[in-house]
N, C-alpha and C. Protein backbone atom coordinates (compact mmCIF):
# COMPACT_ATOMS: atom_id res chain seq x y z
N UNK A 1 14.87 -3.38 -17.70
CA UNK A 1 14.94 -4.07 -16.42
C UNK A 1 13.53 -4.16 -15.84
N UNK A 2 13.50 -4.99 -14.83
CA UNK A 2 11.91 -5.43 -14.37
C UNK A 2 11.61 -4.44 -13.45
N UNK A 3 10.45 -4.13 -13.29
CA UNK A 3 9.40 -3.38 -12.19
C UNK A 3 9.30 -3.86 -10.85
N UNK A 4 9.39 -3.11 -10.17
CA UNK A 4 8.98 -3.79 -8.59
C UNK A 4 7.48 -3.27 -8.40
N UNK A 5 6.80 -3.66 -7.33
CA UNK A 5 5.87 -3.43 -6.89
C UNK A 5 5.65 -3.17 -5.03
N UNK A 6 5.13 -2.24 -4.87
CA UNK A 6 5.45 -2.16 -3.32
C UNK A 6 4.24 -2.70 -2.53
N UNK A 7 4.19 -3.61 -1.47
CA UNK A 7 3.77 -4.37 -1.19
C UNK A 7 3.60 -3.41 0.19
N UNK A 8 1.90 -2.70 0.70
CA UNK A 8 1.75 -2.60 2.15
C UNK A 8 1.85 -3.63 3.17
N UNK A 9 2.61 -4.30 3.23
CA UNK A 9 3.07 -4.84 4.65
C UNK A 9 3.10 -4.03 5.89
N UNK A 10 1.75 -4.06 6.48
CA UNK A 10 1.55 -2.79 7.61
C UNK A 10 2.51 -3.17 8.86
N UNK A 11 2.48 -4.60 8.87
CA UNK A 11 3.54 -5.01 10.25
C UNK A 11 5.15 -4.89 9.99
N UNK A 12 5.28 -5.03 8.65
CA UNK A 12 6.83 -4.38 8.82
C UNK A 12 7.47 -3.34 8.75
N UNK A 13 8.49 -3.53 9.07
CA UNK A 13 9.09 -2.00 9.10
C UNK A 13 9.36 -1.25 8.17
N UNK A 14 9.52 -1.74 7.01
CA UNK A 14 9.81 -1.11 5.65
C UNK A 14 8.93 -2.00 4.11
N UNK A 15 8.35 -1.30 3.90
CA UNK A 15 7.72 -2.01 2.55
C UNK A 15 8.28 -2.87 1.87
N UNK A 16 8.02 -4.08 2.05
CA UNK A 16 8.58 -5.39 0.92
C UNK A 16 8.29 -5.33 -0.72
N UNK A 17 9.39 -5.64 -1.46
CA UNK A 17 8.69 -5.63 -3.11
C UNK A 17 8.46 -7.17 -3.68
N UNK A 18 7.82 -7.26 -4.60
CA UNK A 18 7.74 -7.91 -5.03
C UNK A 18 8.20 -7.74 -6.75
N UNK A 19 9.31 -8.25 -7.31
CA UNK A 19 9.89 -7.98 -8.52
C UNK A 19 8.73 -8.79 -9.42
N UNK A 20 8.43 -7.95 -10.38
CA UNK A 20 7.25 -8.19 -11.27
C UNK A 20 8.08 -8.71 -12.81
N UNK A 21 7.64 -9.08 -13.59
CA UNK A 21 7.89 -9.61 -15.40
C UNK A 21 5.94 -10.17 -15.90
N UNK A 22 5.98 -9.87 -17.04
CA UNK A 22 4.68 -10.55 -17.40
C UNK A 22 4.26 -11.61 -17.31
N UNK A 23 5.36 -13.02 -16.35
CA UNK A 23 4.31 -14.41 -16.44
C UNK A 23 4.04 -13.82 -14.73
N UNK A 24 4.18 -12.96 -14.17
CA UNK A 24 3.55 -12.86 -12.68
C UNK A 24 1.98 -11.69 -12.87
N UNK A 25 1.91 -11.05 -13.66
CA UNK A 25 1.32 -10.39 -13.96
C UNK A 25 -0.39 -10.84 -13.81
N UNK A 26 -0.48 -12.29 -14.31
CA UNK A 26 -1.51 -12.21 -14.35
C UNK A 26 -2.27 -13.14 -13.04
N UNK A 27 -1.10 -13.11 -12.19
CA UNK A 27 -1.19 -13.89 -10.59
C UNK A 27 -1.79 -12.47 -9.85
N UNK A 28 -1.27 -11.43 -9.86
CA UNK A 28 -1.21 -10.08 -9.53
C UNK A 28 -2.95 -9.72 -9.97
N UNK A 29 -3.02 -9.56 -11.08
CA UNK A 29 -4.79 -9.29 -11.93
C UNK A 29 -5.62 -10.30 -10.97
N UNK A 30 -5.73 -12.22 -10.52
CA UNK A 30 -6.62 -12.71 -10.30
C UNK A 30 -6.51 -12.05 -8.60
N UNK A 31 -5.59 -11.82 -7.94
CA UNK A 31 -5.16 -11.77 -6.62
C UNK A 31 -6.46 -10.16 -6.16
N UNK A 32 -6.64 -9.17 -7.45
CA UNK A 32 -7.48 -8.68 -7.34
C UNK A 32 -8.64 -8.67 -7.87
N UNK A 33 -9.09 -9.27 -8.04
CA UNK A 33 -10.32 -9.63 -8.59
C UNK A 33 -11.45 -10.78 -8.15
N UNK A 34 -11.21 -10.61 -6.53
CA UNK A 34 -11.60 -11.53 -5.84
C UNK A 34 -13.47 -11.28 -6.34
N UNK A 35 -14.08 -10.41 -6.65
CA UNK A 35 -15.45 -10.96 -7.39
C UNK A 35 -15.59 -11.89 -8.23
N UNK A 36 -14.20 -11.96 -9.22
CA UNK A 36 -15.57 -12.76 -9.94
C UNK A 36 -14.55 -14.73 -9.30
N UNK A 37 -13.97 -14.64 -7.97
CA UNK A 37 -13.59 -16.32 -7.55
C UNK A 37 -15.05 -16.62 -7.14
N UNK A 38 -15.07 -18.02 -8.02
CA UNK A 38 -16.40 -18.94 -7.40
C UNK A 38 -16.40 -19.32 -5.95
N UNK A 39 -17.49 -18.60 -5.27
CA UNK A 39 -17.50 -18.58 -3.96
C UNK A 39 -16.67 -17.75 -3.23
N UNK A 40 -16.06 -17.00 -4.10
CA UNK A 40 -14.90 -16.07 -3.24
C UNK A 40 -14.15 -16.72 -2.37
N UNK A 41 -13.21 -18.09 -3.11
CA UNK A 41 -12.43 -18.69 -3.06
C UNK A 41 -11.18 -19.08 -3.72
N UNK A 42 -9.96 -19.03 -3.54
CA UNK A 42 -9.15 -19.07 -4.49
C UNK A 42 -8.02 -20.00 -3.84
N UNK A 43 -7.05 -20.59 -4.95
CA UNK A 43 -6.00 -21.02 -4.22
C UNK A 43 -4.70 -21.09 -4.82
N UNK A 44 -3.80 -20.47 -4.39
CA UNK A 44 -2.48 -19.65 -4.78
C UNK A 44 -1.68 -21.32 -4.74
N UNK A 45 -0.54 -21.25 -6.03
CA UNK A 45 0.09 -22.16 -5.71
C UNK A 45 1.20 -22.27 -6.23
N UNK A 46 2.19 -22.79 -6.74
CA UNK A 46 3.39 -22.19 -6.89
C UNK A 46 4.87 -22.85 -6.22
N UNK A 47 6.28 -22.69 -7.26
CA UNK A 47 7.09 -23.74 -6.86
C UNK A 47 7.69 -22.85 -5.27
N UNK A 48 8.83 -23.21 -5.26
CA UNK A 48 9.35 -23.04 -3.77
C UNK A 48 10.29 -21.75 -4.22
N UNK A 49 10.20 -20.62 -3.03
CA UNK A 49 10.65 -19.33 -3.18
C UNK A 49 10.14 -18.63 -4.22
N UNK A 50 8.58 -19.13 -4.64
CA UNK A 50 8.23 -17.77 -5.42
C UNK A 50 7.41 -16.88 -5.06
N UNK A 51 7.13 -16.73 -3.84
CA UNK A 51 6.87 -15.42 -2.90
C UNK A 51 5.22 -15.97 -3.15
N UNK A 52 4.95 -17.06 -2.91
CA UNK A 52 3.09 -17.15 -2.30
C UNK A 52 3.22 -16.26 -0.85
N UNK A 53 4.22 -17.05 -0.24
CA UNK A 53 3.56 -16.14 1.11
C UNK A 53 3.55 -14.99 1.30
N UNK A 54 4.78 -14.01 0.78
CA UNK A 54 4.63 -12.42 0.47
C UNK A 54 3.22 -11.90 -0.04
N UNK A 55 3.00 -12.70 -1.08
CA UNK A 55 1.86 -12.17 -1.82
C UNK A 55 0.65 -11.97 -1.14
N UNK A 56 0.39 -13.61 -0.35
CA UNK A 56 -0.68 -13.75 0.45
C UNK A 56 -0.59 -12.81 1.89
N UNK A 57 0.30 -12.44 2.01
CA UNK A 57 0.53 -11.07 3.35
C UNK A 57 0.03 -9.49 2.45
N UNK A 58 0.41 -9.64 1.70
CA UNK A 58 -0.51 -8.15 0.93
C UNK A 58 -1.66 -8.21 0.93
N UNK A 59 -2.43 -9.77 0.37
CA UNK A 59 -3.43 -9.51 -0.16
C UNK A 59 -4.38 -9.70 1.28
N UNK A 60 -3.94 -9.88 2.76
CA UNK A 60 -4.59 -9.93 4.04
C UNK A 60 -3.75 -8.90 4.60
N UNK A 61 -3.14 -7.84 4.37
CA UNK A 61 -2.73 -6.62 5.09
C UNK A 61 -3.12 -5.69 4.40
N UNK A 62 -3.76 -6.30 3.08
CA UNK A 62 -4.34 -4.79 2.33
C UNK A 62 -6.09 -5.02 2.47
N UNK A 63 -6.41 -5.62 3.26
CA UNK A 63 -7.76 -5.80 4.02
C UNK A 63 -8.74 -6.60 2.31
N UNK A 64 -7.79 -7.56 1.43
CA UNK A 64 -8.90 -7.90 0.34
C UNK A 64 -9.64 -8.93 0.86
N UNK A 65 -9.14 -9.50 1.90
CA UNK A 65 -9.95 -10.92 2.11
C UNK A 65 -8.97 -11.49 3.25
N UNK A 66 -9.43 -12.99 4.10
CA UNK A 66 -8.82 -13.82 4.82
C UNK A 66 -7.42 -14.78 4.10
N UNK A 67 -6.94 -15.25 4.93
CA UNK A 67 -5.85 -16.26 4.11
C UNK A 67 -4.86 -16.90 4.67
N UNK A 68 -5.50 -18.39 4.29
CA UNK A 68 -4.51 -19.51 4.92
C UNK A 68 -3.34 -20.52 4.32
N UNK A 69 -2.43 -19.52 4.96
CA UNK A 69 -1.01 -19.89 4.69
C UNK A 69 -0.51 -21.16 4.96
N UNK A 70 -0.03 -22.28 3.95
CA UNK A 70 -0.10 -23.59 4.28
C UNK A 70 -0.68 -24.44 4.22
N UNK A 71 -2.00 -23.91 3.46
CA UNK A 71 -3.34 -24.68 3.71
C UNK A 71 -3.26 -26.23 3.80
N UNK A 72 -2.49 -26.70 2.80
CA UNK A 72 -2.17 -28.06 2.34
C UNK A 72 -1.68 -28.81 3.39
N UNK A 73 -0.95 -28.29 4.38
CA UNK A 73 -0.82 -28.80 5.94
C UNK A 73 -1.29 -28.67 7.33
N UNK A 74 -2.53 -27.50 6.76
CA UNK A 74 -3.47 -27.74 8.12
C UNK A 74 -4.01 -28.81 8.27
N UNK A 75 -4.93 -29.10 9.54
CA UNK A 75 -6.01 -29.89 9.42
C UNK A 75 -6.93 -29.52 8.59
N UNK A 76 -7.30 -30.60 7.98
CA UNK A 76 -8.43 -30.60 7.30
C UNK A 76 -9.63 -30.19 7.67
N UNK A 77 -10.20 -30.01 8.70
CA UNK A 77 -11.24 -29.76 9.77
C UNK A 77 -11.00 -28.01 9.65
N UNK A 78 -9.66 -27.93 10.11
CA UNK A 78 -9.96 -26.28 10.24
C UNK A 78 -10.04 -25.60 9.35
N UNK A 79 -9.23 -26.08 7.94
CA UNK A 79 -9.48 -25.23 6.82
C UNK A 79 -10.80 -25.57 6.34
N UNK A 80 -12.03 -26.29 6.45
CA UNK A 80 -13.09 -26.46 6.45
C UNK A 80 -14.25 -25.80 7.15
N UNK A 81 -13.75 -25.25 8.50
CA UNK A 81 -14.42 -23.91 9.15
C UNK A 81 -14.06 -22.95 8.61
N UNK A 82 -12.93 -22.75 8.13
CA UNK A 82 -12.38 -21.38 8.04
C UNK A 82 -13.51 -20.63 6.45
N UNK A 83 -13.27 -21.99 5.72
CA UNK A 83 -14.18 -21.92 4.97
C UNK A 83 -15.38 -21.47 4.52
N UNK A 84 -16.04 -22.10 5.98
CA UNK A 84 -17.50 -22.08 6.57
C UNK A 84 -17.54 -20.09 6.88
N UNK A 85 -16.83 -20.30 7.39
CA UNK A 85 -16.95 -18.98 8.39
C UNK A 85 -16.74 -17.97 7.09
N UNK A 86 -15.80 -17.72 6.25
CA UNK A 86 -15.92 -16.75 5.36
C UNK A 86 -16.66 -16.48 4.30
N UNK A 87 -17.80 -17.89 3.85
CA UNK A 87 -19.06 -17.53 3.24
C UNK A 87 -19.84 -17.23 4.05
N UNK A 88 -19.83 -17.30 5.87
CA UNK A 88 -21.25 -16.60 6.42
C UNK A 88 -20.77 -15.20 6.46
N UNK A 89 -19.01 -14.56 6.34
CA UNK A 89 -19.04 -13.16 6.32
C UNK A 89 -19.47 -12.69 4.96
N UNK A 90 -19.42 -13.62 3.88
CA UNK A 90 -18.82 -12.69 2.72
C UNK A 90 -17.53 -12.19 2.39
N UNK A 91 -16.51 -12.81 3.33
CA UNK A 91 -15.09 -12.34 2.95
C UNK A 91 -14.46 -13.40 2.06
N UNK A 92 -13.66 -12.77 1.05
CA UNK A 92 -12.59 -13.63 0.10
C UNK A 92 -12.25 -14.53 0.88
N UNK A 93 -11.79 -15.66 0.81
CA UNK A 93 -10.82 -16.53 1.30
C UNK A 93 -9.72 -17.43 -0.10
N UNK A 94 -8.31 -16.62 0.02
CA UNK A 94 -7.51 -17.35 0.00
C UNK A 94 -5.91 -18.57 0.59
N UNK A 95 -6.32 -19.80 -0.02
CA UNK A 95 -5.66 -20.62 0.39
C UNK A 95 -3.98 -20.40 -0.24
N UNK A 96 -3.29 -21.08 0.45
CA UNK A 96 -1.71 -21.10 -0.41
C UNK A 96 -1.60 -22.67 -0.03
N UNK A 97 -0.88 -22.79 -1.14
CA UNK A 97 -0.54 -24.03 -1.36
C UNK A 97 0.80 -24.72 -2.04
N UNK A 98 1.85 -25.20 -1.01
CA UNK A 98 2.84 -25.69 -1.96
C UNK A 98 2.75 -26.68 -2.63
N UNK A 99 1.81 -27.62 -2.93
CA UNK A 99 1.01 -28.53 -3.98
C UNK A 99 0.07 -28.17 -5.19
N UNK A 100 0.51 -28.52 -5.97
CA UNK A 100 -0.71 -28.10 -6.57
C UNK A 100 -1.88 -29.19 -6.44
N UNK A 101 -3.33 -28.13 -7.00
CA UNK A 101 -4.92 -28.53 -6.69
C UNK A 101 -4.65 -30.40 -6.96
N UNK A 102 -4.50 -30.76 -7.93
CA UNK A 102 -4.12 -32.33 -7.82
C UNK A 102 -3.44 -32.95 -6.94
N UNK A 103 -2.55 -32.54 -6.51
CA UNK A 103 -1.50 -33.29 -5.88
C UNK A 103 -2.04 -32.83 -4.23
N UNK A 104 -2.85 -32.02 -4.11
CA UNK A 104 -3.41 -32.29 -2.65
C UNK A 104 -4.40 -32.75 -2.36
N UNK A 105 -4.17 -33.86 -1.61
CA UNK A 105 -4.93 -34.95 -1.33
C UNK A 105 -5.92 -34.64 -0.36
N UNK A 106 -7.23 -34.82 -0.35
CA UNK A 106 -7.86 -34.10 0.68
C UNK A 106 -9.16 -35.21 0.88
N UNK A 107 -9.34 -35.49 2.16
CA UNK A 107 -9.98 -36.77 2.63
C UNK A 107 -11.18 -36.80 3.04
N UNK A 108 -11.22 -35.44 3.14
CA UNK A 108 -12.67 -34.86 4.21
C UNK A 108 -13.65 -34.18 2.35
N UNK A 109 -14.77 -35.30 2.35
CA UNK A 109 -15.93 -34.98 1.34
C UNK A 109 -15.67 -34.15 0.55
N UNK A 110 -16.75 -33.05 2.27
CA UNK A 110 -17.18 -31.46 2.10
C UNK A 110 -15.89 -30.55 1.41
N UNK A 111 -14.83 -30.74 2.31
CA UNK A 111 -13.52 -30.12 1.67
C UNK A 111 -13.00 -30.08 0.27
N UNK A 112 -13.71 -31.11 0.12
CA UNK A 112 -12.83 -31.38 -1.14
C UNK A 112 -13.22 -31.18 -2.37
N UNK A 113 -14.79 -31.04 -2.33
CA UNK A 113 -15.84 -30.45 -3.05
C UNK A 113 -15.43 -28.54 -3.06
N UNK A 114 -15.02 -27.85 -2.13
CA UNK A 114 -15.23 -26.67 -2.29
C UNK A 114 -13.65 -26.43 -2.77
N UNK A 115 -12.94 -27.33 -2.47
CA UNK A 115 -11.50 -26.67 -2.86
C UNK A 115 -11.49 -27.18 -4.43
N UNK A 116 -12.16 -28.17 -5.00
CA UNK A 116 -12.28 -28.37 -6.69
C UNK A 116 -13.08 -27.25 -7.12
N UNK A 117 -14.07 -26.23 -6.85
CA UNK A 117 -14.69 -25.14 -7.08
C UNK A 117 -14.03 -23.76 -6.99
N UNK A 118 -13.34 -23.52 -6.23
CA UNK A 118 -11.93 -22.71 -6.08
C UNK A 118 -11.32 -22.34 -7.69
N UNK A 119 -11.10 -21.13 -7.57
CA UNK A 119 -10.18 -20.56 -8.40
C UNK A 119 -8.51 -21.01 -8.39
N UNK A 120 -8.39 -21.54 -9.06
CA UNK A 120 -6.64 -21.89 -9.26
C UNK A 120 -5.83 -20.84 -9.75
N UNK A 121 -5.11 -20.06 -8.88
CA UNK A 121 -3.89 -19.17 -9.19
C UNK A 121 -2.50 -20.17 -9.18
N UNK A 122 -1.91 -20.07 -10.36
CA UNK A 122 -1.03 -20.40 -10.27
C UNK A 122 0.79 -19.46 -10.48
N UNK A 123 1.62 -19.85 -9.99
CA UNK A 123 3.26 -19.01 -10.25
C UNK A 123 3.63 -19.92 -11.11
N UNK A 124 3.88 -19.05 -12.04
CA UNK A 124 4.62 -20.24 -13.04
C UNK A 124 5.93 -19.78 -13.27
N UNK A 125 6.75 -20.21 -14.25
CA UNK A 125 8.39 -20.66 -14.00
C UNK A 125 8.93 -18.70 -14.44
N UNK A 126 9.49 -18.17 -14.05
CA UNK A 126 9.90 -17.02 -14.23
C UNK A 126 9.89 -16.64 -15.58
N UNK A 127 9.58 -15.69 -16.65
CA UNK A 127 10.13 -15.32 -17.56
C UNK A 127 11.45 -14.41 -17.65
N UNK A 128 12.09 -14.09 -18.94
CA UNK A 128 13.59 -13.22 -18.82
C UNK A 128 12.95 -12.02 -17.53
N UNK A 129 12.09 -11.36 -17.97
CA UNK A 129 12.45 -9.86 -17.32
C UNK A 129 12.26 -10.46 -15.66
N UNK A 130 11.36 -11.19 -15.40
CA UNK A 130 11.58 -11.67 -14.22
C UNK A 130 12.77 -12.07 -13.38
N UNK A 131 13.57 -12.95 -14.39
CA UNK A 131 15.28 -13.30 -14.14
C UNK A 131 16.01 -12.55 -13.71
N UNK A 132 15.65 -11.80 -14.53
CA UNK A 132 16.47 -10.42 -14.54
C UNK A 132 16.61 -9.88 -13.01
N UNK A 133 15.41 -9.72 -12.90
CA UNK A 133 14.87 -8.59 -11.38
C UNK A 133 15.27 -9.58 -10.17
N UNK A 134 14.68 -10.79 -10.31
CA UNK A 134 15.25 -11.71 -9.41
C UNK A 134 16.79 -11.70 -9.31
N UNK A 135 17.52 -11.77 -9.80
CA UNK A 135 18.72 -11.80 -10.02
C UNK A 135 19.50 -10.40 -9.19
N UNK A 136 18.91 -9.45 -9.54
CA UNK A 136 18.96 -7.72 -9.48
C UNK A 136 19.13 -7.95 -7.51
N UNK A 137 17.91 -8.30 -7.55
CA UNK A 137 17.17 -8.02 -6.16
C UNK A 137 17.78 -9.01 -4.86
N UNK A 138 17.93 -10.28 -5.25
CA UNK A 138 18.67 -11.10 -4.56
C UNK A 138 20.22 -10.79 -4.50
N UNK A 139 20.64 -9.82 -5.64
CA UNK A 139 22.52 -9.09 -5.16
C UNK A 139 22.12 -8.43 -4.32
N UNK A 140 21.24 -7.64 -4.30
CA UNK A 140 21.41 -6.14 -4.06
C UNK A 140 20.54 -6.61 -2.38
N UNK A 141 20.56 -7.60 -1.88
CA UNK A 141 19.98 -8.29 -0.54
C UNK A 141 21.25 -8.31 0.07
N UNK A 142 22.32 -8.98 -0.77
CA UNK A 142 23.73 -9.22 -0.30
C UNK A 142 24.34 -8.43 -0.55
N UNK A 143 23.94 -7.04 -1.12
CA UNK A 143 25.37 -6.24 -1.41
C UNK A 143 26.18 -6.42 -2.40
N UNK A 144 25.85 -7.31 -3.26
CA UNK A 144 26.89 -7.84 -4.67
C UNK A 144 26.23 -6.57 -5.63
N UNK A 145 26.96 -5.92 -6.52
CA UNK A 145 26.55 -5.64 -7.86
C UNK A 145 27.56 -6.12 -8.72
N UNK A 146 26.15 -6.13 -9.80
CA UNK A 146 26.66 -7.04 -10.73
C UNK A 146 26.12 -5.77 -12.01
N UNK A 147 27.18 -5.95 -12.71
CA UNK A 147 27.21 -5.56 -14.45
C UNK A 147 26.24 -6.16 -15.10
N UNK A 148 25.91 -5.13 -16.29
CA UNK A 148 24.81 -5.28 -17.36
C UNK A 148 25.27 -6.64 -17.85
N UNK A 149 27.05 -6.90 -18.07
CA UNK A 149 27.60 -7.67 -19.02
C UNK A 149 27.14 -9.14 -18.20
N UNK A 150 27.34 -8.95 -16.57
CA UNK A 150 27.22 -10.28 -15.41
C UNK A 150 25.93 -10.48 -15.84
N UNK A 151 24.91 -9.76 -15.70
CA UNK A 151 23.49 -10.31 -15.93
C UNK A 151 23.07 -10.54 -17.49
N UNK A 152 23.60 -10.01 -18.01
CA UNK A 152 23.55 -10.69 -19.40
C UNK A 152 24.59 -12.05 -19.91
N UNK A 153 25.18 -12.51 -19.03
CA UNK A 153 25.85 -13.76 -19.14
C UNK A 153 24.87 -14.46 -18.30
N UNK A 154 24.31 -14.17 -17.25
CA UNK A 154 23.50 -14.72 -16.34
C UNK A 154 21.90 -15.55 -17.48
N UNK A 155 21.46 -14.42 -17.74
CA UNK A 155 20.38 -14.82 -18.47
C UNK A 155 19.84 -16.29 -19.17
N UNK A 156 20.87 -16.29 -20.35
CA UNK A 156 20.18 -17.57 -20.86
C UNK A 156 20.97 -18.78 -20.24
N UNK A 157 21.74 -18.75 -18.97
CA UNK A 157 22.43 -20.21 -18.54
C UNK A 157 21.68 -20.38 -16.97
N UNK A 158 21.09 -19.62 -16.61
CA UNK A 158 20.88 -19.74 -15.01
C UNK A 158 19.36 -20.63 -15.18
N UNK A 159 19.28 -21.39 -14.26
CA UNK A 159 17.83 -22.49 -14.22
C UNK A 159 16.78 -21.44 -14.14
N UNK A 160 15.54 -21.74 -14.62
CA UNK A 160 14.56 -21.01 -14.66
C UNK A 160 13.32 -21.18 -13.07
N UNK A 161 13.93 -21.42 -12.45
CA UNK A 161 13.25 -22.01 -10.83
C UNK A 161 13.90 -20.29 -10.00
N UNK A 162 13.00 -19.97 -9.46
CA UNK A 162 12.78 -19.21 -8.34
C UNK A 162 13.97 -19.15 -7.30
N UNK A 163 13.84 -21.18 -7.39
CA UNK A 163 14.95 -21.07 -5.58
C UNK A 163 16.31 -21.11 -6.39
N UNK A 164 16.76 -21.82 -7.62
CA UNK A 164 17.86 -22.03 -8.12
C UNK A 164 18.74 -20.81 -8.12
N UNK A 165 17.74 -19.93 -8.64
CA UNK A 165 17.97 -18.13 -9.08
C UNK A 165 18.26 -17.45 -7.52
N UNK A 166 17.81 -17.75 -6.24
CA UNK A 166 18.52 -17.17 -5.34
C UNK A 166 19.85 -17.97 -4.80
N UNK A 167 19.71 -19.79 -4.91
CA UNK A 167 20.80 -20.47 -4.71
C UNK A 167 22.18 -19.99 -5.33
N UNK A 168 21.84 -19.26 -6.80
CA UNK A 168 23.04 -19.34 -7.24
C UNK A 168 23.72 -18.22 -7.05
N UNK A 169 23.19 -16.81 -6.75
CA UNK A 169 23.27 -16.17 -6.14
C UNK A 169 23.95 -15.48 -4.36
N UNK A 170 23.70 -16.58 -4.23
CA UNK A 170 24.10 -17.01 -2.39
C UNK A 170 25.85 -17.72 -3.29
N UNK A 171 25.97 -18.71 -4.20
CA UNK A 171 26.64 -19.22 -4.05
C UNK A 171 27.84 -17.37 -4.55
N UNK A 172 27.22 -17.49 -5.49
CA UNK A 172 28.07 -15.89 -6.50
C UNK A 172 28.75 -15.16 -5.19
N UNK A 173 27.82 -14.92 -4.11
CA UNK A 173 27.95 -13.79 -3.15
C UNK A 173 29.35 -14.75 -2.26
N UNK A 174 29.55 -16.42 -1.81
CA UNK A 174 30.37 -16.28 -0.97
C UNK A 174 31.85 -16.63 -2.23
N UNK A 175 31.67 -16.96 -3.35
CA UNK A 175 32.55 -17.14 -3.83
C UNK A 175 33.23 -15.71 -3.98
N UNK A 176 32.33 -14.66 -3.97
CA UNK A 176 32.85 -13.21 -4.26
C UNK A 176 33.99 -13.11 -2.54
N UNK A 177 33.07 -13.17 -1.85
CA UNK A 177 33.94 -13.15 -0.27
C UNK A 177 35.32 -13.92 -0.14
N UNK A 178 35.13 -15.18 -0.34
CA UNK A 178 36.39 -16.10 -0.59
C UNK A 178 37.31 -15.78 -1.19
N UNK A 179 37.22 -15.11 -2.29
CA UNK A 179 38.43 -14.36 -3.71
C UNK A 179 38.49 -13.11 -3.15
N UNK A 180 37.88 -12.25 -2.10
CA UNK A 180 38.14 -11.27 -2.35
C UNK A 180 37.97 -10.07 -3.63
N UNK A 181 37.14 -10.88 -4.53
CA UNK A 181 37.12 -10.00 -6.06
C UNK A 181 35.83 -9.95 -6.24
N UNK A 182 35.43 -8.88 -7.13
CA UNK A 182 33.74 -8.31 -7.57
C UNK A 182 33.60 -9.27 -7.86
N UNK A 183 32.40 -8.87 -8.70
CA UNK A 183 31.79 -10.00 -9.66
C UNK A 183 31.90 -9.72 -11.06
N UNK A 184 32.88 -10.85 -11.46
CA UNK A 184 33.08 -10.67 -12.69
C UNK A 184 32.74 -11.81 -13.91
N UNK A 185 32.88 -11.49 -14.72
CA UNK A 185 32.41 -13.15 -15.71
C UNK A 185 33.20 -14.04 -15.35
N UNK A 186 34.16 -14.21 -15.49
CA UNK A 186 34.78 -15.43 -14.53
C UNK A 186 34.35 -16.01 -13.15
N UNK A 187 33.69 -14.99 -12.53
CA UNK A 187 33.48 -15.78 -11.11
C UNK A 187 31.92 -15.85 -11.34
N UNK A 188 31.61 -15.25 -12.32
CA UNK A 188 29.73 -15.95 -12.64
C UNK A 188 29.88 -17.16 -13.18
N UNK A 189 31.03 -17.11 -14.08
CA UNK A 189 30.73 -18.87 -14.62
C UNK A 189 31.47 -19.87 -13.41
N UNK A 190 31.98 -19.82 -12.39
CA UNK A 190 32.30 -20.82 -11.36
C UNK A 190 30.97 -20.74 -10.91
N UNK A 191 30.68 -19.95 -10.49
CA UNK A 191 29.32 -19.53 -9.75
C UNK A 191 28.30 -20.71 -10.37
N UNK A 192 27.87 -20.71 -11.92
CA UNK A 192 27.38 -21.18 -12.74
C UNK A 192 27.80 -23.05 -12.77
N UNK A 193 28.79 -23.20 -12.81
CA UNK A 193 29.89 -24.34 -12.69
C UNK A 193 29.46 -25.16 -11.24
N UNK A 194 29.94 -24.46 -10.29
CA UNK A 194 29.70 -25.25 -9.11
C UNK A 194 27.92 -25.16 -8.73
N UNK A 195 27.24 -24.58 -9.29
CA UNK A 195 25.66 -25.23 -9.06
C UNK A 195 25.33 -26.37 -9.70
N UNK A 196 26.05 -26.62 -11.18
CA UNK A 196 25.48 -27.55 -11.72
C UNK A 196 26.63 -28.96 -11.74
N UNK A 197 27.58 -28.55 -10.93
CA UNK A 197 28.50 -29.74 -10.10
C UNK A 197 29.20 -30.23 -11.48
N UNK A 198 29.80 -28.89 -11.72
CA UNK A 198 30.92 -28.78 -13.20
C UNK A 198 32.01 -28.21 -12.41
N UNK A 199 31.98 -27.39 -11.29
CA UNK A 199 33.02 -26.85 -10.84
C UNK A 199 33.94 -27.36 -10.55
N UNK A 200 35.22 -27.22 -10.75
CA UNK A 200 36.48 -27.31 -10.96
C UNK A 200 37.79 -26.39 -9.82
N UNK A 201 38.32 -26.80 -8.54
CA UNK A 201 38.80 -25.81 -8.14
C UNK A 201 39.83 -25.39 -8.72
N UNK A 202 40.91 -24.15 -9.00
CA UNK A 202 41.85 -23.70 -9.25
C UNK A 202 42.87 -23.58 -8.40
N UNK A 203 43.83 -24.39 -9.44
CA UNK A 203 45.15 -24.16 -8.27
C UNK A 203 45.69 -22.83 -8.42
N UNK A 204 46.28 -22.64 -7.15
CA UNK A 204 47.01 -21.23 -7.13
C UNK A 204 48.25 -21.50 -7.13
């Protein structure tokens, strides 16, 4: 089963994790190693629900550097001071980004010159042990447990996306409420069924 990692989040109340597998691993390695980012710049990027912003709250509550959340929808102007301002400290600056470096369009010169010089971190699509933990961690949010046998039926049929893996999950958890029954292989494969709009209701 996958590793967590405990995340100092000084403003919350209880330490957040972040469930680890080896394709996050090496997001984790560049996230510290802000010497050798050109210009001590970097920019995190990544599909939807795969914890940029968690990450980017560690890596500015564990004092490694500055970091602007969203970057891709600030003004252009300010993430261009912000810029400014953290090569006259010498502090890291990382950006997050729900675009990736291509697909954000950036209008302003100067900007656009320092964000092509930037280190590209990227999240890429979960591997198994990742699934796994994701899977683990998003029951155990809702209170569902699930069997070795549930997550090993889970494995090779569930989409390999971040948000799909908590969607289907949310769905597992109210279909469990509705029946009144655990979670069992039968109600993982409706579970499974009605995400990918195969589901079928049962008459009683």
């Amino acid at each position: 089963m996958s590793s967590q990692i405990a995340l100092p989040l000084l403003t919350a109340r209880s330490a957040e994790t972040v469930v680890m597998g080896p394709s996050l691993e090496p997001v984790i390695d560049a996230l510290q190693s802000v010497d050798s980012w050109p210009f001590r710049t970097a920019i995190l990027v990544g599909p939807p629900r795969s914890g940029k912003s968690l990450l980017a709250r560690w890596f500015a509550e564990s004092g490694a550097g500055e970091v602007i959340d969203g970057a891709d929808s600030r003004p252009e102007h300010e993430v261009f001071h912000q810029w400014n301002r953290s090569q006259a400290s010498g502090r890291p600056l990382l950006l997050v980004s729900d675009r990736a470096r291509g697909e954000w369009k950036v209008s302003l010169p100067d900007l656009a010159s320092r964000l092509g010089s930037a280190l590209l971190i990227e999240i890429g699509a979960p591997d198994d042990e990742l699934v796994a933990g994701l899977i683990v961690e998003h029951s155990a949010r809702r209170g569902l447990v699930l069997g070795e046998q549930a997550i090993a039926y889970l494995l090779p049929r569930v989409e390999r996306t971040h948000a799909e893996i908590e969607l289907l999950i949310e769905t597992l958890d109210r279909l469990s409420l509705e029946r009144k029954s655990p979670v069992t292989i039968s109600l993982v494969r409706d579970a499974l069924a009605e995400r990918t709009g195969e589901f079928q209701p049962r008459l009683l």
